[in-house]
Protein backbone atom coordinates (compact mmCIF):
# COMPACT_ATOMS: atom_id res chain seq x y z
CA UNK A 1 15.41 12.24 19.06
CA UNK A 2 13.06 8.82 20.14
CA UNK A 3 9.41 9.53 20.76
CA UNK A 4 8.88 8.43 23.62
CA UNK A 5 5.32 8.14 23.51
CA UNK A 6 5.04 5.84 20.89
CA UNK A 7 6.57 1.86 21.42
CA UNK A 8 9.59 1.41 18.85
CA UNK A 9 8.83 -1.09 16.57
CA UNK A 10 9.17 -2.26 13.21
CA UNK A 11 6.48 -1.17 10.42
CA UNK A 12 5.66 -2.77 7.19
CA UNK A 13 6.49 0.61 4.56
CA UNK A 14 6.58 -1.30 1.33
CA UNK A 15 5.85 -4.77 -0.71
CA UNK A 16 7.88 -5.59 -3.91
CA UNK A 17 6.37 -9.14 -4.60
CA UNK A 18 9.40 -9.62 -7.98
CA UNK A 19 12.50 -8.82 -5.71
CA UNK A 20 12.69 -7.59 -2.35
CA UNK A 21 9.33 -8.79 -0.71
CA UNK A 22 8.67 -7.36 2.31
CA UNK A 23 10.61 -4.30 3.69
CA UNK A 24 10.25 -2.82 7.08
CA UNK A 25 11.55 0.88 8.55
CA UNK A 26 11.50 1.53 12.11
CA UNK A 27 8.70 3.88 13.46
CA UNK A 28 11.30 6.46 15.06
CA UNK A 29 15.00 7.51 15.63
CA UNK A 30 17.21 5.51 17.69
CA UNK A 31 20.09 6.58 19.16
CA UNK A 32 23.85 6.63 17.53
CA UNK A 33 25.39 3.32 19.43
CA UNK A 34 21.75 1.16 18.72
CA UNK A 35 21.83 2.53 15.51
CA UNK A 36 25.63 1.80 14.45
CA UNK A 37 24.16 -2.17 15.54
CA UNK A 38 21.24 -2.49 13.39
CA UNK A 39 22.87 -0.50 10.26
CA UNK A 40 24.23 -3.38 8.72
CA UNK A 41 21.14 -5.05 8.23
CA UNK A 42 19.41 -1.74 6.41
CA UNK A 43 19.54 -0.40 3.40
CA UNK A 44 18.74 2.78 2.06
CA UNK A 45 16.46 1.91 -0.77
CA UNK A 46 16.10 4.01 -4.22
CA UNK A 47 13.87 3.86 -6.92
CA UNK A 48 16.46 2.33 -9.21
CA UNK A 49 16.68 -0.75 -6.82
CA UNK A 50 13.41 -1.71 -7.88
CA UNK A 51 12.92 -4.17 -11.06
CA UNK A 52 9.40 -3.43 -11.43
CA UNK A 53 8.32 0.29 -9.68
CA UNK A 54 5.05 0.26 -10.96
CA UNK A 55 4.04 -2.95 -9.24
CA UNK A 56 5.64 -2.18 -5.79
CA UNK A 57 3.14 -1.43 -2.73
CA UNK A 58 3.50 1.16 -0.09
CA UNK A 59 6.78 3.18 0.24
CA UNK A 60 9.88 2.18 -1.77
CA UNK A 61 12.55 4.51 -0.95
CA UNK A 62 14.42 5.39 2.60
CA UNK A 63 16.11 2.96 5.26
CA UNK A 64 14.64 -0.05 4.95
CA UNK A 65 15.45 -3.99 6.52
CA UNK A 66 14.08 -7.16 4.78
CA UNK A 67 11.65 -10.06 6.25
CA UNK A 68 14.67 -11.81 6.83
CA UNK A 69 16.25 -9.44 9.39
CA UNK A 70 13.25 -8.42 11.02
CA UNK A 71 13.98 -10.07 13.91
CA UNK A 72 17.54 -9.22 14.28
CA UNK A 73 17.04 -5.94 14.25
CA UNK A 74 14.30 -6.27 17.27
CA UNK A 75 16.39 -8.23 19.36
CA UNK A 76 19.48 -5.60 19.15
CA UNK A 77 16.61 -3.30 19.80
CA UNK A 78 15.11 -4.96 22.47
CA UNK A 79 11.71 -4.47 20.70
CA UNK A 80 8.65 -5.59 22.72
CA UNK A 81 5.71 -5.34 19.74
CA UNK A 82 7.57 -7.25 17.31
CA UNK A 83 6.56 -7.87 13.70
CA UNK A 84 5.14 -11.44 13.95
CA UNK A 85 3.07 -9.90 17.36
CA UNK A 86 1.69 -7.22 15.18
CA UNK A 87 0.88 -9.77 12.01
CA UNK A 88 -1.02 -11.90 14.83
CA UNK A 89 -3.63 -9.10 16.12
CA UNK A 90 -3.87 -8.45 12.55
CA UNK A 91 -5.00 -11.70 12.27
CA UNK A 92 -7.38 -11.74 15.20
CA UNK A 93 -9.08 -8.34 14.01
CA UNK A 94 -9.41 -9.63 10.46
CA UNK A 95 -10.89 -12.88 11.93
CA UNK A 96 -13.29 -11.08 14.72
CA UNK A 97 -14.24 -8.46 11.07
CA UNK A 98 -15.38 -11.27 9.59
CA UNK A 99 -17.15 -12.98 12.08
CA UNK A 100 -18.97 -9.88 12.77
CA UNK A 101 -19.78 -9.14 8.86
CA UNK A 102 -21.16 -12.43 8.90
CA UNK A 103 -23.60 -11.59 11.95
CA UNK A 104 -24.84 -8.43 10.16
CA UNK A 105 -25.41 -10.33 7.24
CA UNK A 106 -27.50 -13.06 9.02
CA UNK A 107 -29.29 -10.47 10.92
CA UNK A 108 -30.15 -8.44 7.47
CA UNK A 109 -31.45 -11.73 5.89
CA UNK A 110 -33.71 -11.99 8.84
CA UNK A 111 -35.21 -8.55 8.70
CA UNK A 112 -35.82 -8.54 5.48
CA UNK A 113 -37.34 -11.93 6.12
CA UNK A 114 -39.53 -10.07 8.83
CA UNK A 115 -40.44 -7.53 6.39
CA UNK A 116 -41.50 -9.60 3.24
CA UNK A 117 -45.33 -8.87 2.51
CA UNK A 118 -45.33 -6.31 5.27
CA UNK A 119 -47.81 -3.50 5.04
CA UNK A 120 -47.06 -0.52 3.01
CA UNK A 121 -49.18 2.43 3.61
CA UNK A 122 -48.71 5.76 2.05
CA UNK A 123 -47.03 8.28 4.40
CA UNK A 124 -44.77 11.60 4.16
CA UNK A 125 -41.18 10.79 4.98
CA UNK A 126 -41.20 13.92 6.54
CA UNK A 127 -43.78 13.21 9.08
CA UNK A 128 -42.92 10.07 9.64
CA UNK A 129 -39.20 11.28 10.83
CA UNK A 130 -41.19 14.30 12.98
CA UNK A 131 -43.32 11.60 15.26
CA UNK A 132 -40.26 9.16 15.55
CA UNK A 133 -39.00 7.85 18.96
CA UNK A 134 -36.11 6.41 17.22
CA UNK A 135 -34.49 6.44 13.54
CA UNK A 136 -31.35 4.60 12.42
CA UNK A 137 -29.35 5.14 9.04
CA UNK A 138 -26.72 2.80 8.21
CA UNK A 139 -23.32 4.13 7.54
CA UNK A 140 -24.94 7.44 7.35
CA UNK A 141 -25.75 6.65 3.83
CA UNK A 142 -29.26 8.30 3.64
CA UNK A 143 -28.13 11.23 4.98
CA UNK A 144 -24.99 11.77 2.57
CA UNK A 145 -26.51 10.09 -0.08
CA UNK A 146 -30.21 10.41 -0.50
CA UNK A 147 -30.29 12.83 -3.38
CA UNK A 148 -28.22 9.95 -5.28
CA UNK A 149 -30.99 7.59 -4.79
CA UNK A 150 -28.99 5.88 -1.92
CA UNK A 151 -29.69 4.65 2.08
CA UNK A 152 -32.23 3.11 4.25
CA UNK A 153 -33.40 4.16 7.21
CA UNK A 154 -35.24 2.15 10.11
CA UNK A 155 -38.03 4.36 12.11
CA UNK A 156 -39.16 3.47 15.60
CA UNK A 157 -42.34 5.34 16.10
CA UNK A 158 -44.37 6.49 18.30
CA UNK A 159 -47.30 4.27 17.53
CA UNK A 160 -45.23 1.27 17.75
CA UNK A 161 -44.42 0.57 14.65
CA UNK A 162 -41.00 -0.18 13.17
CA UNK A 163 -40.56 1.29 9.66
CA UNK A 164 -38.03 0.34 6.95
CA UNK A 165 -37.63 2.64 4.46
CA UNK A 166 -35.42 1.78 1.22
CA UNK A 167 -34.40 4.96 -0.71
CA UNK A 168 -35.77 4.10 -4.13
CA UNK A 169 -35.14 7.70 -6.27
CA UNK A 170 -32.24 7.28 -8.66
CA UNK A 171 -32.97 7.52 -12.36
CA UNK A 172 -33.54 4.33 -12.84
CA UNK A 173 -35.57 3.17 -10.60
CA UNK A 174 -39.22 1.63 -10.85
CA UNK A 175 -41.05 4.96 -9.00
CA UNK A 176 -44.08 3.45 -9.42
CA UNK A 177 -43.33 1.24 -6.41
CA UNK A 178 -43.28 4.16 -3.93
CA UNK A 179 -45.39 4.63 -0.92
CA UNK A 180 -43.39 6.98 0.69
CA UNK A 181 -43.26 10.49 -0.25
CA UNK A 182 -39.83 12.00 -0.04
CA UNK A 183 -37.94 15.52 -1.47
CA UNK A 184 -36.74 13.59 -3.97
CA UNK A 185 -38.61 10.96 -6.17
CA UNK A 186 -39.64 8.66 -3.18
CA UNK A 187 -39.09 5.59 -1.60
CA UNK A 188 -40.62 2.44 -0.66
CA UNK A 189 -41.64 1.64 3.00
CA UNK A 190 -42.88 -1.21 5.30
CA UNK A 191 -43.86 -1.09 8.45
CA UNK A 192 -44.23 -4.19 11.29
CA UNK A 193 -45.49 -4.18 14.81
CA UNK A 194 -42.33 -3.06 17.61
CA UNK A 195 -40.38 -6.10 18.67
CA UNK A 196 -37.78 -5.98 20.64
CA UNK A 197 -35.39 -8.63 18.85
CA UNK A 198 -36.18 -7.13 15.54
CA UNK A 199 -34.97 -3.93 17.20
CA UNK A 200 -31.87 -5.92 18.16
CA UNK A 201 -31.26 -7.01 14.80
CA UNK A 202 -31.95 -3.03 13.48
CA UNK A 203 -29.33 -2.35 15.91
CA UNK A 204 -26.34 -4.66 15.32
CA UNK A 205 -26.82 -4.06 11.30
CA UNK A 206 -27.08 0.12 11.99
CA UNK A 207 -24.31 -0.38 14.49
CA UNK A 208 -26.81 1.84 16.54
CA UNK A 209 -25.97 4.75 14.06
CA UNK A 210 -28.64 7.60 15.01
CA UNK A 211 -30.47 9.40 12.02
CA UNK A 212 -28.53 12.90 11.62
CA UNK A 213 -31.53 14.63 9.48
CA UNK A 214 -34.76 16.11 10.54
């Protein structure tokens, strides 16, 4: 029975870079007739077909067509998101991934450009967190991971001041470098005047990810 709320297409299931390369399996059932068309260009792949198992990727056994008869099998099918469609906005979202990667990392570079030789005073982590407007943690690390010694978090006060506090608790790290006093073994903090392009830049690296702690 088809699914009719899903487009039929083609799907990459498994890579065997010694033999077989790339093979593809469709997404759903088609019906008997399309499916007595497209048969001869499958194969129903086993384990033993394989010269190498261990170094295959993905999938390697069931109904499967090679690169080669990819796009046989969508015209007979009449498939609109075809294989080479699908490699494309791969393409574009890889491309647009990196672009953006690279903008975090620019804007990173800058703040801790902003923050070299900032002021460091000694504060509770606690309090600091009870009179913020605003606090961001990347990735949610601090919160997962603090106890490990991981995560930074950026607080917006209300006195505005933008902090940046670097987790700075595992093992072996240099405590002695802590101004900020945390349930663990501390961290270090610095603290700059409220802009609002360094908040920009706090934003795009955070990717506006709000603090889920108290």
């Amino acid at each position: 029975m088809n699914d009719e709320t899903k487009p039929l297409k083609l799907v990459l299931k498994c890579i065997d870079k010694n033999e077989h390369g790339k093979l593809y399996a469709l997404n759903q059932l088609v019906s008997d007739e399309k499916l007595k068309e497209i048969l001869p260009y499958f194969k129903n792949y086993k384990l033993e077909d394989y010269e190498n198992i261990m170094e295959v990727e993905g999938n390697p056994q069931g109904w499967m067509c090679s690169e080669e008869n990819v796009a046989i099998v969508e015209d007979i099918l009449g498939v609109d998101e075809t294989v080479s469609q699908q490699e494309e906005l791969l393409k574009q979202r890889q491309q647009e991934a990196n672009k953006l990667r690279e903008k975090k990392n620019q804007a990173m570079d800058e703040i801790e450009q902003i923050y070299a030789g900032a002021q460091r005073p000694t504060k509770f982590l606690k309090k600091l967190l009870k009179k913020a407007k605003i606090v961001y943690d990347p990735q949610n690390i601090y919160y997962n991971e603090h106890t490990s010694g991981e995560g930074q978090l950026f607080i917006i006060d209300k006195d505005d001041y933008i902090w940046y506090i670097i987790n700075n608790s595992r093992p072996d790290d240099d405590h002695a470098l802590n101004n900020i006093k945390t349930d663990t073994k501390g961290a270090v903090g610095f603290r700059v005047k409220y802009t609002d392009h360094l908040h920009d830049l706090i934003k795009l690296v955070s990717n506006e990810n709000i603090y889920k702690g108290k």
